[in-house]
PDB file of N, CA and C in Angstrom:
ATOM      1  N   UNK A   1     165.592  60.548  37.480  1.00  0.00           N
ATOM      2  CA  UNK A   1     164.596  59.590  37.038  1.00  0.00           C
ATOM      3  C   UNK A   1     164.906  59.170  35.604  1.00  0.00           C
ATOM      4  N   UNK A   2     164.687  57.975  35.554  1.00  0.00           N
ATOM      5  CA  UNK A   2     165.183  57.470  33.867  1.00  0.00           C
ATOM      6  C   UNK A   2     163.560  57.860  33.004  1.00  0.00           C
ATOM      7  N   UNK A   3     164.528  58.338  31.817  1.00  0.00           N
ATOM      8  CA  UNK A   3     163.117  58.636  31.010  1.00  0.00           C
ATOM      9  C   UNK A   3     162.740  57.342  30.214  1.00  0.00           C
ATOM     10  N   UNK A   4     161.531  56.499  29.929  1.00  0.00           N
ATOM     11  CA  UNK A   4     161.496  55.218  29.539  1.00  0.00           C
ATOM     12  C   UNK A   4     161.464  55.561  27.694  1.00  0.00           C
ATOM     13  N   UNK A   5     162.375  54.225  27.442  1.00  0.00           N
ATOM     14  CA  UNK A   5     162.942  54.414  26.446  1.00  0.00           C
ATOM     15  C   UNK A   5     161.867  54.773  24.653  1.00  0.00           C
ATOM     16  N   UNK A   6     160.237  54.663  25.526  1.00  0.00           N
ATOM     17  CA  UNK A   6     159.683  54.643  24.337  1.00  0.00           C
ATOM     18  C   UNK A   6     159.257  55.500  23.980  1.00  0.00           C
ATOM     19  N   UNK A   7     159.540  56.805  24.738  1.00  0.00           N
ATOM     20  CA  UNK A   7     159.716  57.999  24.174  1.00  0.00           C
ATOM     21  C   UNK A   7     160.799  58.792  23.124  1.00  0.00           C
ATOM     22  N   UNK A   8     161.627  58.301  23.302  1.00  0.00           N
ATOM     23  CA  UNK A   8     162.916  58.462  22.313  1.00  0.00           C
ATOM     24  C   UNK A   8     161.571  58.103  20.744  1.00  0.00           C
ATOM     25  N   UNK A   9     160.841  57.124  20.862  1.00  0.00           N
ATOM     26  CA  UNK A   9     160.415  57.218  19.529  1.00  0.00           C
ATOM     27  C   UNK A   9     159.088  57.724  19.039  1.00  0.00           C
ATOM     28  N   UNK A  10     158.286  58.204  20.065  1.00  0.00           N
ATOM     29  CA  UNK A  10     157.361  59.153  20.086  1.00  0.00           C
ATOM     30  C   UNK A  10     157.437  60.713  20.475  1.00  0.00           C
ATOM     31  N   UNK A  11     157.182  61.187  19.367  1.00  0.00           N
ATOM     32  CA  UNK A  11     156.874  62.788  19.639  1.00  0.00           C
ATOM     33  C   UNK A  11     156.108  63.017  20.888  1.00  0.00           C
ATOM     34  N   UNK A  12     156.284  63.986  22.191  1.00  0.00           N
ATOM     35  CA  UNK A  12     155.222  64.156  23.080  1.00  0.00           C
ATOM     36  C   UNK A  12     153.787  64.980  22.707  1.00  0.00           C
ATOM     37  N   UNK A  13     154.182  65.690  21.674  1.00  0.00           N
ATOM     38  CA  UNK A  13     152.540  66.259  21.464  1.00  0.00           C
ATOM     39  C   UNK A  13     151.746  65.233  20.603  1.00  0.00           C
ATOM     40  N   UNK A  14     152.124  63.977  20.099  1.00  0.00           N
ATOM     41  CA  UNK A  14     151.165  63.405  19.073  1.00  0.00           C
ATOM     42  C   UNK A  14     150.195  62.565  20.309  1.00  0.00           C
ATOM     43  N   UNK A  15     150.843  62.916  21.697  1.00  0.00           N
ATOM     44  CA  UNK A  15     150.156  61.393  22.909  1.00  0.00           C
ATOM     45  C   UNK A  15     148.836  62.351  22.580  1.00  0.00           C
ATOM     46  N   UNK A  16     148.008  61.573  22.394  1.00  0.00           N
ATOM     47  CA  UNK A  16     146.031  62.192  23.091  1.00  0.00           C
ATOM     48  C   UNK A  16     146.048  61.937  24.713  1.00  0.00           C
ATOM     49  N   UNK A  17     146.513  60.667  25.180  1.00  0.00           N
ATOM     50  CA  UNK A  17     146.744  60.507  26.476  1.00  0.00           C
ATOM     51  C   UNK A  17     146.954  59.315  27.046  1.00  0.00           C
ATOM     52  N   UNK A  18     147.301  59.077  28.171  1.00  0.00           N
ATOM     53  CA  UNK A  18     147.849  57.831  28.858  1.00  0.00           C
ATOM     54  C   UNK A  18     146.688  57.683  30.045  1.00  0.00           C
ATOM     55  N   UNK A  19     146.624  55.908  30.014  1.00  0.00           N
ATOM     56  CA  UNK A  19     145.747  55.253  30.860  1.00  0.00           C
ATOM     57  C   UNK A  19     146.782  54.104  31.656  1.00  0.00           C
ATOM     58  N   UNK A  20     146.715  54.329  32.587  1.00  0.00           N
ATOM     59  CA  UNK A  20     147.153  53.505  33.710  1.00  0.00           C
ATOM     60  C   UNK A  20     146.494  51.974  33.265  1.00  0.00           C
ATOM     61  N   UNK A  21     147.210  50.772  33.331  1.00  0.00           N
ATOM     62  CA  UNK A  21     147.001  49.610  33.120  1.00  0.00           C
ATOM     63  C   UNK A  21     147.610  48.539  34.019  1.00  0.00           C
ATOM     64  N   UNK A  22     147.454  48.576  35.145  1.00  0.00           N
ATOM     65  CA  UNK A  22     147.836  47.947  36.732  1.00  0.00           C
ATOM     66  C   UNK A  22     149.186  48.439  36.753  1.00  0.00           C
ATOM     67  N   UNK A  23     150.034  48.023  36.293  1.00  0.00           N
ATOM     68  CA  UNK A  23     151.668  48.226  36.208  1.00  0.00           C
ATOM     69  C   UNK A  23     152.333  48.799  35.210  1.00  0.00           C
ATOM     70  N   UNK A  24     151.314  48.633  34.164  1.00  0.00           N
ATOM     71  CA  UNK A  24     151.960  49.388  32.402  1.00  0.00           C
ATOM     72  C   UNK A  24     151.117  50.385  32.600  1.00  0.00           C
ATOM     73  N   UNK A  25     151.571  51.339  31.328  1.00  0.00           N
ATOM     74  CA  UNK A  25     150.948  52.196  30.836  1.00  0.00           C
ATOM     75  C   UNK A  25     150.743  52.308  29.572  1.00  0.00           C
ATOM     76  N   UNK A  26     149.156  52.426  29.169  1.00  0.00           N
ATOM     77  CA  UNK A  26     148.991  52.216  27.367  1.00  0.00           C
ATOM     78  C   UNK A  26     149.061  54.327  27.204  1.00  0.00           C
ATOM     79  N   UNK A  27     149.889  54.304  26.075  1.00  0.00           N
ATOM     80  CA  UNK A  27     149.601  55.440  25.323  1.00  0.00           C
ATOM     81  C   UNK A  27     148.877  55.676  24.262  1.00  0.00           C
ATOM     82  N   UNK A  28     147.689  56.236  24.353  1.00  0.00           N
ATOM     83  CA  UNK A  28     147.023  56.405  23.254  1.00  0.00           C
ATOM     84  C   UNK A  28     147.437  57.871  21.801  1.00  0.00           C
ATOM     85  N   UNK A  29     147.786  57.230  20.674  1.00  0.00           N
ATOM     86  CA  UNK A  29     148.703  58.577  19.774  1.00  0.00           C
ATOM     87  C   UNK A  29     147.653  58.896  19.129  1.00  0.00           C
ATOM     88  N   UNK A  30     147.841  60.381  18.275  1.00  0.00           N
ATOM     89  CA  UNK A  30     146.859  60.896  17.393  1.00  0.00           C
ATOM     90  C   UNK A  30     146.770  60.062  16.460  1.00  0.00           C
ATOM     91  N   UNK A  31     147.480  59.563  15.858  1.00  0.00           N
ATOM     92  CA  UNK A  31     147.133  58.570  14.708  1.00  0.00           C
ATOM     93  C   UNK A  31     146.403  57.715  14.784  1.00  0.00           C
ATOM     94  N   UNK A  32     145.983  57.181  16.412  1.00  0.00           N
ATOM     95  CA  UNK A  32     144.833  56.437  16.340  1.00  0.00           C
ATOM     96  C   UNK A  32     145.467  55.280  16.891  1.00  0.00           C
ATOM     97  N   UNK A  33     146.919  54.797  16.788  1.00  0.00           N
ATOM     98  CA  UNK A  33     147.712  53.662  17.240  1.00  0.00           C
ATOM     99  C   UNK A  33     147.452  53.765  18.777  1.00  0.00           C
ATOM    100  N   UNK A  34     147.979  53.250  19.645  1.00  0.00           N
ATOM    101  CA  UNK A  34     147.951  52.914  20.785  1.00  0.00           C
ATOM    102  C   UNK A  34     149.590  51.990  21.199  1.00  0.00           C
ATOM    103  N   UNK A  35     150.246  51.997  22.465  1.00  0.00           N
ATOM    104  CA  UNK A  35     151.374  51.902  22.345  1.00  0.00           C
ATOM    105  C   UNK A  35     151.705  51.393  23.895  1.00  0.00           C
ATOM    106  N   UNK A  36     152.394  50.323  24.705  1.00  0.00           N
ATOM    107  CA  UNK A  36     152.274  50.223  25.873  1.00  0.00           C
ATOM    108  C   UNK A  36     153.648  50.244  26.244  1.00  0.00           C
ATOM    109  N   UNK A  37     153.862  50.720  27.540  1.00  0.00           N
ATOM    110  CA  UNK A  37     155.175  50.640  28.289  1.00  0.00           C
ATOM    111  C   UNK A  37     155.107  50.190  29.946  1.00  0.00           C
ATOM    112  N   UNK A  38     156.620  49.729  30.341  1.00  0.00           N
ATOM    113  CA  UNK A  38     156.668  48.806  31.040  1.00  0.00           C
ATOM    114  C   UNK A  38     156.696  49.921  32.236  1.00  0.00           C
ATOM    115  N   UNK A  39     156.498  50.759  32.403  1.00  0.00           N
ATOM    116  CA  UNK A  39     157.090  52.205  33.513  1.00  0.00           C
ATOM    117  C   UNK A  39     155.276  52.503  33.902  1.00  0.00           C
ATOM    118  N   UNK A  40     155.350  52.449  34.989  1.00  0.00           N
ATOM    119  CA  UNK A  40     154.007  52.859  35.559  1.00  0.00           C
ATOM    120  C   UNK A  40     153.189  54.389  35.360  1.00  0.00           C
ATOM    121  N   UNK A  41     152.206  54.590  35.825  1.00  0.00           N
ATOM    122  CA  UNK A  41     151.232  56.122  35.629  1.00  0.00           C
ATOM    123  C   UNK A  41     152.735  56.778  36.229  1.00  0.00           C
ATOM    124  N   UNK A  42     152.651  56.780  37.414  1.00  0.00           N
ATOM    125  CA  UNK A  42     153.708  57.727  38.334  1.00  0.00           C
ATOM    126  C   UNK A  42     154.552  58.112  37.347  1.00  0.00           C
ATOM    127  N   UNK A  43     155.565  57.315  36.803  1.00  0.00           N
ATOM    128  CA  UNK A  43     156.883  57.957  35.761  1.00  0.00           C
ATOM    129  C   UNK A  43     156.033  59.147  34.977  1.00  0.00           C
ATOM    130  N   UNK A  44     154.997  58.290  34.163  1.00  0.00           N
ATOM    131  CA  UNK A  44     154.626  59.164  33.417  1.00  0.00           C
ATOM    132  C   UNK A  44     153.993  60.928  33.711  1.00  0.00           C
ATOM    133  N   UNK A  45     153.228  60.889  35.133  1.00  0.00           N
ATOM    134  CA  UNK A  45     152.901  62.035  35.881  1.00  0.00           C
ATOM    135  C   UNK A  45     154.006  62.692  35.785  1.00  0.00           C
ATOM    136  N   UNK A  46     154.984  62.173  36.802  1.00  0.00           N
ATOM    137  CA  UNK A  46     156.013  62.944  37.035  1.00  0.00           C
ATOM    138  C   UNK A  46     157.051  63.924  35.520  1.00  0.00           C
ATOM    139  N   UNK A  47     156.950  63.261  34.417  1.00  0.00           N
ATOM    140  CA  UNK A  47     157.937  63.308  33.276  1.00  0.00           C
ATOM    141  C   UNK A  47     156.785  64.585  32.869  1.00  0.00           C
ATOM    142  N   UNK A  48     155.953  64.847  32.375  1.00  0.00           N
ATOM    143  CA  UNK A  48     154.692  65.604  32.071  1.00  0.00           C
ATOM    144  C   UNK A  48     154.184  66.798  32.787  1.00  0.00           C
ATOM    145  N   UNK A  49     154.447  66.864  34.325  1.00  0.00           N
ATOM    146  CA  UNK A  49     153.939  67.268  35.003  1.00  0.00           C
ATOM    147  C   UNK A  49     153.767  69.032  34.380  1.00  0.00           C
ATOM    148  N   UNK A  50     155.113  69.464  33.464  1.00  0.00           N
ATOM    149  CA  UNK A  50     155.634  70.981  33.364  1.00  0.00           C
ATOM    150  C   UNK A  50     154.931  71.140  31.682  1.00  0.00           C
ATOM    151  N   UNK A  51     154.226  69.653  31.121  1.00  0.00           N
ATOM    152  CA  UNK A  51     154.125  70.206  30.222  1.00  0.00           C
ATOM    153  C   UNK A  51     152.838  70.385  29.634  1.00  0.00           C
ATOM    154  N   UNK A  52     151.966  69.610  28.618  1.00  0.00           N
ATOM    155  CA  UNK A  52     150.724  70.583  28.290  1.00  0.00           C
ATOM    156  C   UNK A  52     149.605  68.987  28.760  1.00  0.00           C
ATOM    157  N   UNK A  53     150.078  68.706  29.847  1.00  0.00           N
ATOM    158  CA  UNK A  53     149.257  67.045  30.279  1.00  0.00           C
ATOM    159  C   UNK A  53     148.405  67.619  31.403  1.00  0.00           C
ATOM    160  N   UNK A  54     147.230  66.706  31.886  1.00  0.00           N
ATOM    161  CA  UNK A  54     146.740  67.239  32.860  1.00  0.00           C
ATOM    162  C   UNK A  54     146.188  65.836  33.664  1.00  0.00           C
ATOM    163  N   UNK A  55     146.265  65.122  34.690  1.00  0.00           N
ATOM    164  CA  UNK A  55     145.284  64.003  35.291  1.00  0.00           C
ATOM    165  C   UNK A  55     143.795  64.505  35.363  1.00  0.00           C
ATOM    166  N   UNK A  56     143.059  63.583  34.572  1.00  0.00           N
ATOM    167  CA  UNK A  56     141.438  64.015  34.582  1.00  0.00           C
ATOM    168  C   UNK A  56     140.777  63.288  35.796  1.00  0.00           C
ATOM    169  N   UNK A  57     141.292  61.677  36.120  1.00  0.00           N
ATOM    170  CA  UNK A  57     141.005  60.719  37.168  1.00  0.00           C
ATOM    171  C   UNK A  57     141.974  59.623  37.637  1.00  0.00           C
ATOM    172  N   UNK A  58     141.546  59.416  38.080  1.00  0.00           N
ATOM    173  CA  UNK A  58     143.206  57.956  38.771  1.00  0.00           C
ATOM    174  C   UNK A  58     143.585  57.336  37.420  1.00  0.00           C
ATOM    175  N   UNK A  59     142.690  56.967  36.619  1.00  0.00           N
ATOM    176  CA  UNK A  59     143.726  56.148  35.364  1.00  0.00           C
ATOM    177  C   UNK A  59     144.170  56.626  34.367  1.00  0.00           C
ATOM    178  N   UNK A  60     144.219  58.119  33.977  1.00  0.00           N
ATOM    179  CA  UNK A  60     144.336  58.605  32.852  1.00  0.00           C
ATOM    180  C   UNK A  60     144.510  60.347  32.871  1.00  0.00           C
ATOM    181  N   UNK A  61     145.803  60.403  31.999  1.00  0.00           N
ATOM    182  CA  UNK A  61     146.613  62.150  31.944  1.00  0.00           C
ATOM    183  C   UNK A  61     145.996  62.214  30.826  1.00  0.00           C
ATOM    184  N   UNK A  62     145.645  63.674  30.040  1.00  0.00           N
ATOM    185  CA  UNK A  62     144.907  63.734  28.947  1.00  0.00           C
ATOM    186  C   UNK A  62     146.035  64.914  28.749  1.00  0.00           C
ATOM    187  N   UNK A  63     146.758  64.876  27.518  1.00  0.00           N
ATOM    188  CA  UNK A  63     147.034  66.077  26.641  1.00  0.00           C
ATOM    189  C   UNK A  63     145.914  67.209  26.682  1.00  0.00           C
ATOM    190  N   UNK A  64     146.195  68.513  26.893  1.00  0.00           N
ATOM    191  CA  UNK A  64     145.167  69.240  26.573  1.00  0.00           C
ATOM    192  C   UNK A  64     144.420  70.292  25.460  1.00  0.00           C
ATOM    193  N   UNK A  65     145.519  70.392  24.768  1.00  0.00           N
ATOM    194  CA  UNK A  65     145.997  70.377  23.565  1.00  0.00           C
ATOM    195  C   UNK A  65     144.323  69.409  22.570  1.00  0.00           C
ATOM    196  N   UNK A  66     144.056  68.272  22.968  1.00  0.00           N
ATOM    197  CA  UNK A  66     143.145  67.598  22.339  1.00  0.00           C
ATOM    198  C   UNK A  66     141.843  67.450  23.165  1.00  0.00           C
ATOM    199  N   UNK A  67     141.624  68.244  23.833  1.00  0.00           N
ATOM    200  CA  UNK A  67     140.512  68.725  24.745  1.00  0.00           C
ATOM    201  C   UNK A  67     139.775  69.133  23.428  1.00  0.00           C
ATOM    202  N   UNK A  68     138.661  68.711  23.241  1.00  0.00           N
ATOM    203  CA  UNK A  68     137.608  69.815  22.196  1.00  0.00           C
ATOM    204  C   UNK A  68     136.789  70.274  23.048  1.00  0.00           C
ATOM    205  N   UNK A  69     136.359  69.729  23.935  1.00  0.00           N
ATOM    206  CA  UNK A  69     135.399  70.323  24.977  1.00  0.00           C
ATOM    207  C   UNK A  69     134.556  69.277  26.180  1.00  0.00           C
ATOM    208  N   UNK A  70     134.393  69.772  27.113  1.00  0.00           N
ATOM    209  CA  UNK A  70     133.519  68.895  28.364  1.00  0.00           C
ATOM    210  C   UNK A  70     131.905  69.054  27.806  1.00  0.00           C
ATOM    211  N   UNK A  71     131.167  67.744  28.312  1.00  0.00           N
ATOM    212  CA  UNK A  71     130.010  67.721  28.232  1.00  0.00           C
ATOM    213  C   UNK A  71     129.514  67.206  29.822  1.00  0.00           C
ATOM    214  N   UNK A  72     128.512  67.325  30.122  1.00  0.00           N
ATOM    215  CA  UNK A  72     127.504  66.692  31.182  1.00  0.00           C
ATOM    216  C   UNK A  72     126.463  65.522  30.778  1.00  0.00           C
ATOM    217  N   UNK A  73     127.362  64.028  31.068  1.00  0.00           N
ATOM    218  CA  UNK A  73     126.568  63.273  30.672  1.00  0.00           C
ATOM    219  C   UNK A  73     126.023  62.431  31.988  1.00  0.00           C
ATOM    220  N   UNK A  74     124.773  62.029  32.046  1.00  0.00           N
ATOM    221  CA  UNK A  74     124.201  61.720  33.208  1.00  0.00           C
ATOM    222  C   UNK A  74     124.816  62.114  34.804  1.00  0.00           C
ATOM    223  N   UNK A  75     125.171  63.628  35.042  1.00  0.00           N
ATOM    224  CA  UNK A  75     125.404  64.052  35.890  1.00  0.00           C
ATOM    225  C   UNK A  75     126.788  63.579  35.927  1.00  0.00           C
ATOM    226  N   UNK A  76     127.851  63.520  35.244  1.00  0.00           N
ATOM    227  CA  UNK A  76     129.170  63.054  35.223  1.00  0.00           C
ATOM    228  C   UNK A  76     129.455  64.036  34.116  1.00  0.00           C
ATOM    229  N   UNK A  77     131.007  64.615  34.452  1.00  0.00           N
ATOM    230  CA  UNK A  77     131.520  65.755  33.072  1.00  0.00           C
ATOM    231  C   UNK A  77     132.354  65.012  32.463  1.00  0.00           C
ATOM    232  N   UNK A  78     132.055  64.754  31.385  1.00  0.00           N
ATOM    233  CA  UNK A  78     133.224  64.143  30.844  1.00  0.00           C
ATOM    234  C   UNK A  78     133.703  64.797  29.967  1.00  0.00           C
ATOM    235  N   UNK A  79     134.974  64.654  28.731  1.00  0.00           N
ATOM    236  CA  UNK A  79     135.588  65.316  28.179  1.00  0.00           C
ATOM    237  C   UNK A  79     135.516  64.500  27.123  1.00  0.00           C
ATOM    238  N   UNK A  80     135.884  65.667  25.768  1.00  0.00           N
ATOM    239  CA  UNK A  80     135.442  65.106  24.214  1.00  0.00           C
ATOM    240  C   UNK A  80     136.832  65.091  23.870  1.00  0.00           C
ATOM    241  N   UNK A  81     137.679  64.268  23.156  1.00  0.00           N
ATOM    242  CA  UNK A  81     138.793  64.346  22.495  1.00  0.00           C
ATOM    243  C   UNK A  81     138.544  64.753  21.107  1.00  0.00           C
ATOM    244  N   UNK A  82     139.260  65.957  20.636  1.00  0.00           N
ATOM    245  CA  UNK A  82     139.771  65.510  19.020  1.00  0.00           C
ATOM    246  C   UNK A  82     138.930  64.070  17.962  1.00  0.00           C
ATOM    247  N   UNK A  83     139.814  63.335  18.422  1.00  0.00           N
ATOM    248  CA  UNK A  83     139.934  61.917  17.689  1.00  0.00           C
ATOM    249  C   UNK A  83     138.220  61.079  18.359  1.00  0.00           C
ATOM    250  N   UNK A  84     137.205  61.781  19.157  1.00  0.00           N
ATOM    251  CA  UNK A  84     136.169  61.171  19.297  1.00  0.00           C
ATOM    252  C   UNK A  84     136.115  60.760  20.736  1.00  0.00           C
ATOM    253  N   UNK A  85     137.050  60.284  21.622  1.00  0.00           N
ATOM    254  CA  UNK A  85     137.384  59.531  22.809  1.00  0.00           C
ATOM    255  C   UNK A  85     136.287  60.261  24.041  1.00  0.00           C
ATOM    256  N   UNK A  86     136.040  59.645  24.650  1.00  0.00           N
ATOM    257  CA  UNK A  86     135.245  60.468  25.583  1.00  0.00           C
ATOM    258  C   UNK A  86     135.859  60.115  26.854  1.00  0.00           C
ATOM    259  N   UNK A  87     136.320  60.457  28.288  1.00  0.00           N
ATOM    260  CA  UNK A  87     137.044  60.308  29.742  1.00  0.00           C
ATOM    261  C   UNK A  87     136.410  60.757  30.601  1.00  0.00           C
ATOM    262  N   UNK A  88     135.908  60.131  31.403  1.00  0.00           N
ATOM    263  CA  UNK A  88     135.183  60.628  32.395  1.00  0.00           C
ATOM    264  C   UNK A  88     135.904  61.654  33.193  1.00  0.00           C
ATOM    265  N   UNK A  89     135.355  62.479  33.991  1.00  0.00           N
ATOM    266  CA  UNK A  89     136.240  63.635  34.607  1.00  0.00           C
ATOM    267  C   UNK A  89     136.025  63.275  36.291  1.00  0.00           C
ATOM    268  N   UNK A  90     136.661  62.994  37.056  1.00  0.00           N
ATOM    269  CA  UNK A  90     136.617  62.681  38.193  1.00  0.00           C
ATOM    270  C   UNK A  90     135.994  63.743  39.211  1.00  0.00           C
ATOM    271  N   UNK A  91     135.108  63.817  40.447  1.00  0.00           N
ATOM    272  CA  UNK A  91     134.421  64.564  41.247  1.00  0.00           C
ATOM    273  C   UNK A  91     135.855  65.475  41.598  1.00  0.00           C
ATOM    274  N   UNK A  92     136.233  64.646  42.048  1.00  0.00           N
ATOM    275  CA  UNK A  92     137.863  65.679  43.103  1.00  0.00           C
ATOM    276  C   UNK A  92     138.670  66.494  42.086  1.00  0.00           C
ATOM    277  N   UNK A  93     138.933  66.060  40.944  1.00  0.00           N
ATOM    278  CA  UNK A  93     139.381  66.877  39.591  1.00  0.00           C
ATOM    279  C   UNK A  93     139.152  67.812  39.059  1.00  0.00           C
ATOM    280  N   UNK A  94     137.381  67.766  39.165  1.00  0.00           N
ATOM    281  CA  UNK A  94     136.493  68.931  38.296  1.00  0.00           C
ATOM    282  C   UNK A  94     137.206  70.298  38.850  1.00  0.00           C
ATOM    283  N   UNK A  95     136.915  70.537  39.829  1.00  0.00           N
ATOM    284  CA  UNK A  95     137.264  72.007  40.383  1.00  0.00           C
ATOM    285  C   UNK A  95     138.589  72.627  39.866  1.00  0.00           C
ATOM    286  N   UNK A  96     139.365  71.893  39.982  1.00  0.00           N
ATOM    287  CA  UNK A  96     140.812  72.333  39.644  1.00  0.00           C
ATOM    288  C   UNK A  96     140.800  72.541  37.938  1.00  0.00           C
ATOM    289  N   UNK A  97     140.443  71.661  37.419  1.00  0.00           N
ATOM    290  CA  UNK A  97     139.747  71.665  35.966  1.00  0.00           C
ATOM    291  C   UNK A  97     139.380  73.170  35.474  1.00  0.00           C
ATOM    292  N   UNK A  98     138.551  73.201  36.093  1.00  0.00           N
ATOM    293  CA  UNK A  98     137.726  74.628  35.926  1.00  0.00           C
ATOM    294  C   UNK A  98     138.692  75.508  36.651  1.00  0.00           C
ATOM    295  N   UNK A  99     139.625  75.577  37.434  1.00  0.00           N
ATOM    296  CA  UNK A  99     140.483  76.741  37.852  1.00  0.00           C
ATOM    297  C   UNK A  99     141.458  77.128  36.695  1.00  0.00           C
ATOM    298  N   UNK A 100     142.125  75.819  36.607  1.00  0.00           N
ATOM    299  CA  UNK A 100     143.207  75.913  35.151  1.00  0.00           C
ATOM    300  C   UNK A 100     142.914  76.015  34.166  1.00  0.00           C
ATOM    301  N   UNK A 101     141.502  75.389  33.238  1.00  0.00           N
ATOM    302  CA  UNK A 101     141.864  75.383  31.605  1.00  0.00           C
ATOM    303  C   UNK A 101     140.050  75.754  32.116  1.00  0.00           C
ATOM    304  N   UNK A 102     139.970  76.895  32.603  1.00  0.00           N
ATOM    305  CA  UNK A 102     137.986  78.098  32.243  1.00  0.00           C
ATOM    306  C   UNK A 102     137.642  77.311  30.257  1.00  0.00           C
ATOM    307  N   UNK A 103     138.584  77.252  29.593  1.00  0.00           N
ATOM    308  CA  UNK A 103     138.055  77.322  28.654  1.00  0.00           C
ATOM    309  C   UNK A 103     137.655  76.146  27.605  1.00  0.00           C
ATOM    310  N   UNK A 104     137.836  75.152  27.917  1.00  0.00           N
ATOM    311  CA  UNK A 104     137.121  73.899  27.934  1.00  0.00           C
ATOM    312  C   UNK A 104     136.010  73.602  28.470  1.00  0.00           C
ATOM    313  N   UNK A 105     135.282  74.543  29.715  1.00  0.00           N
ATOM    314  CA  UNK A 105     134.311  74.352  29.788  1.00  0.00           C
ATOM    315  C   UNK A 105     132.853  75.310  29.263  1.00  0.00           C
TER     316      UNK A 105
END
């Protein structure tokens, strides 16, 4: 699999996380920038899969690393970033959520 080239200029721990954008993918960085590439969610799943990323819902892998913690907002869990961001946590997700990272919640 080709690794897309706009990683060569991003560090992988500075991503907070990636959102699926029909065919692109925007990367959101700690610095607050934001960054898009022409390589779909899939590349990006697949390239991540071994490392500290996790899919929360169909549009978006969250570093976990910048997890500060889940909340329960109107019967939906969502997750607090670091940098403020809030992601909804998907029904089919939660469980596995809570199997792998107990301590975010």
């Amino acid at each position: 699999m080709n690794t897309p080239k706009i990683l060569n200029n991003i560090d992988r721990e500075s991503i907070c996380y990636l959102q699926s954008s029909i065919n692109y993918t925007l990367l959101f960085l700690q610095d607050g920038k934001s960054v898009i590439s022409a390589y779909n969610m899939k590349v990006f799943e697949e390239l991540f899969k071994h490392d500290n990323f996790v899919k929360i819902n169909r549009s978006k892998i969250v570093n976990v690393d910048f997890i500060q913690r889940t909340l329960i907002d109107d019967k939906t869990h969502v997750i607090l970033l670091l940098n403020g961001d809030r992601i909804a946590i998907s029904r089919r997700r939660l469980n596995g959520l809570k199997e792998n990272y107990p301590a975010i919640f």
